[in-house]
C-alpha atoms as a PDB file:
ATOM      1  CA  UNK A   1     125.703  87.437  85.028  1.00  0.00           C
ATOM      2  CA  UNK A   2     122.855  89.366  84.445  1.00  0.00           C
ATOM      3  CA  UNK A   3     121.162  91.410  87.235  1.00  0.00           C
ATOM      4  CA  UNK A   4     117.463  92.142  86.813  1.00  0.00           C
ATOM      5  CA  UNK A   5     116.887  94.421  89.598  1.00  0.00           C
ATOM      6  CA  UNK A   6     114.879  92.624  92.022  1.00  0.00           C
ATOM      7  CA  UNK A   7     117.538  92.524  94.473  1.00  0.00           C
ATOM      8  CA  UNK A   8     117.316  96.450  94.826  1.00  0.00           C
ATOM      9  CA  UNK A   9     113.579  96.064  95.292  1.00  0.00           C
ATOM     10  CA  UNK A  10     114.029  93.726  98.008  1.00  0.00           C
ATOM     11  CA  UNK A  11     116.048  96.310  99.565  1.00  0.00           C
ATOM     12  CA  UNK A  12     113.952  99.351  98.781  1.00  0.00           C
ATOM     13  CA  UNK A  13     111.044  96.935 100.435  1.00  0.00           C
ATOM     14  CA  UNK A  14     113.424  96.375 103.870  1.00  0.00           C
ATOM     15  CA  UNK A  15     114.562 100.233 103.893  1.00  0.00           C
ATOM     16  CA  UNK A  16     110.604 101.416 103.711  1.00  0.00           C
ATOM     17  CA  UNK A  17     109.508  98.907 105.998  1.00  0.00           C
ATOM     18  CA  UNK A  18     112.156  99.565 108.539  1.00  0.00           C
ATOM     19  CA  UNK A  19     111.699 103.298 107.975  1.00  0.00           C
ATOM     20  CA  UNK A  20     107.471 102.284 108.698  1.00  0.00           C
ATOM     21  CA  UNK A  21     108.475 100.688 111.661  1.00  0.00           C
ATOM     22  CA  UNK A  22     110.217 103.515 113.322  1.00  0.00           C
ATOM     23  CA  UNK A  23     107.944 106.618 112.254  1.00  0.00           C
ATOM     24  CA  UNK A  24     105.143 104.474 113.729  1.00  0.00           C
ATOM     25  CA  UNK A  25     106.874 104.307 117.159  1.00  0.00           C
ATOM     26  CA  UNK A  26     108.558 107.849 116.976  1.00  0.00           C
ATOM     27  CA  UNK A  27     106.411 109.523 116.210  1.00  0.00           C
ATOM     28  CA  UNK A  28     103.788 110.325 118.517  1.00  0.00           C
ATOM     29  CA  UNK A  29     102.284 113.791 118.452  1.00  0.00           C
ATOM     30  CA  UNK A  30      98.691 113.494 117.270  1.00  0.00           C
ATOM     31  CA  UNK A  31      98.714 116.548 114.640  1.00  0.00           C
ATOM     32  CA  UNK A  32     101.729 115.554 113.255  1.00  0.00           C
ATOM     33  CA  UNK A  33     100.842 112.169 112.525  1.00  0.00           C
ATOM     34  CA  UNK A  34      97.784 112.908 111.262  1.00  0.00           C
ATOM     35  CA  UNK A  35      98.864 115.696 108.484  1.00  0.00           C
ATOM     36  CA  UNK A  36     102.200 113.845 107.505  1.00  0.00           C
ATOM     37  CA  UNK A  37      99.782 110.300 107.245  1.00  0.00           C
ATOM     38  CA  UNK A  38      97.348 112.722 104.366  1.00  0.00           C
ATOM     39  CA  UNK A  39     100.517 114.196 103.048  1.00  0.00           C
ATOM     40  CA  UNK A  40     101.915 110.715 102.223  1.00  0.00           C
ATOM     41  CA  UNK A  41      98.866 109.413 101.124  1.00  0.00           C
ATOM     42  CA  UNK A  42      98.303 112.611  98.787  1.00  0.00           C
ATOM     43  CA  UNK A  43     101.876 112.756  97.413  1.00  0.00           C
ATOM     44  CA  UNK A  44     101.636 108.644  96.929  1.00  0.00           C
ATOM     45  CA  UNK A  45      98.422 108.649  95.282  1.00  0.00           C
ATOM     46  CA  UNK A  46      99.540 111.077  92.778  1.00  0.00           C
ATOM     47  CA  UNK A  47     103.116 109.567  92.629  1.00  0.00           C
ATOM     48  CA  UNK A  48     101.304 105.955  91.710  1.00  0.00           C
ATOM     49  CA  UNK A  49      99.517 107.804  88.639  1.00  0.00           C
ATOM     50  CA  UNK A  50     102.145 110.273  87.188  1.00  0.00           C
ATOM     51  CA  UNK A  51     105.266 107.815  88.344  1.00  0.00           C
ATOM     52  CA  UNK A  52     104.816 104.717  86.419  1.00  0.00           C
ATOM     53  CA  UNK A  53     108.283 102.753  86.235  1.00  0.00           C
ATOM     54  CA  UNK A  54     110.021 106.520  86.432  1.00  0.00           C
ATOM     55  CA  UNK A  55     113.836 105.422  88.303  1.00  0.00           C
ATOM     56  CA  UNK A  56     115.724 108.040  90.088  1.00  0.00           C
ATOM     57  CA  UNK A  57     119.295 107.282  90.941  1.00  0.00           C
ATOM     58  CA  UNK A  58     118.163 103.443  90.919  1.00  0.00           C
ATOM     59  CA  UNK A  59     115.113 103.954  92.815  1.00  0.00           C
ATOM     60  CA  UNK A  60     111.840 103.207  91.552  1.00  0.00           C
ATOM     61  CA  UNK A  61     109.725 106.105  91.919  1.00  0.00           C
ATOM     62  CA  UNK A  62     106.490 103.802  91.296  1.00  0.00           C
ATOM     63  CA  UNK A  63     106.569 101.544  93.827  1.00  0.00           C
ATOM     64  CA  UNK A  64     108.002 104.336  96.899  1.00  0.00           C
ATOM     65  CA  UNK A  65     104.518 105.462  95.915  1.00  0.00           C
ATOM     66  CA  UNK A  66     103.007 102.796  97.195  1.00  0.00           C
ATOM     67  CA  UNK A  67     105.082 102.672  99.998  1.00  0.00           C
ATOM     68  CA  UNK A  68     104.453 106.414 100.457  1.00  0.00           C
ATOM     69  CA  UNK A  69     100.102 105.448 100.519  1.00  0.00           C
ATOM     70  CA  UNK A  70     100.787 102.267 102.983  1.00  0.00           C
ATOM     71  CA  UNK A  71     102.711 104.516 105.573  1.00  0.00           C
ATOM     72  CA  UNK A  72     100.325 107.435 104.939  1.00  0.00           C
ATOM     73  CA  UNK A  73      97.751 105.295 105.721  1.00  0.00           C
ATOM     74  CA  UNK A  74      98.965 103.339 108.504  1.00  0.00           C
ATOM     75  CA  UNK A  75      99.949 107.469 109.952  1.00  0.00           C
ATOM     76  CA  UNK A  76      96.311 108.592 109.646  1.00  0.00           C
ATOM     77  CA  UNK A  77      94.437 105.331 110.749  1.00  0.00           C
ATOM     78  CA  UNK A  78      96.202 105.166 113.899  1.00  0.00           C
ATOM     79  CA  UNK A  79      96.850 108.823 114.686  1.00  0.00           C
ATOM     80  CA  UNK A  80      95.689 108.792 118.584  1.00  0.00           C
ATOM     81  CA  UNK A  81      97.755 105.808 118.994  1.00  0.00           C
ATOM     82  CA  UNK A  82      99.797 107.714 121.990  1.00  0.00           C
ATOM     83  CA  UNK A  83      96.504 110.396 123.432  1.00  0.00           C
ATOM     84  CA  UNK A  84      95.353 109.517 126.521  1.00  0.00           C
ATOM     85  CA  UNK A  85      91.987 108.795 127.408  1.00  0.00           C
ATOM     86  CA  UNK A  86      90.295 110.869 129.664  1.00  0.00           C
END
């Protein structure tokens, strides 16, 4: 039987959401948040341009990029997520 490889992006999709998930809790002081969110977003918008369908060691480099810009994103837009007001 012939495996095409989707299985493996199902479970790169589980591994980055689950790794989302807990950076998003975790992860609460502002700075940090906000300069790892435009580091990911950086490093993913160049790794969706230069990566292309580039595997390492199974992975494929392409779509972590994308993952990289959704949790880089998701970082920066909610940054003060844990300051307190006032």
């Amino acid at each position: 039987m012939k495996s095409d490889g989707s299985m493996f992006e199902i479970t790169q999709l589980v591994i980055a959401l689950v790794l989302f998930f807990l950076l998003d809790q975790f992860l609460k002081p502002y700075p940090l948040r906000k300069w790892l969110g435009v580091a990911l977003l950086v490093a993913g918008a160049i790794g969706c341009v230069s990566a292309g369908q580039v595997f390492v060691m199974g992975a494929d480099l392409g779509l972590l990029s994308v993952f990289a810009v959704a949790l880089g994103v998701g970082l920066f837009l909610k940054r003060r997520r844990f300051v307190e007001v006032g």
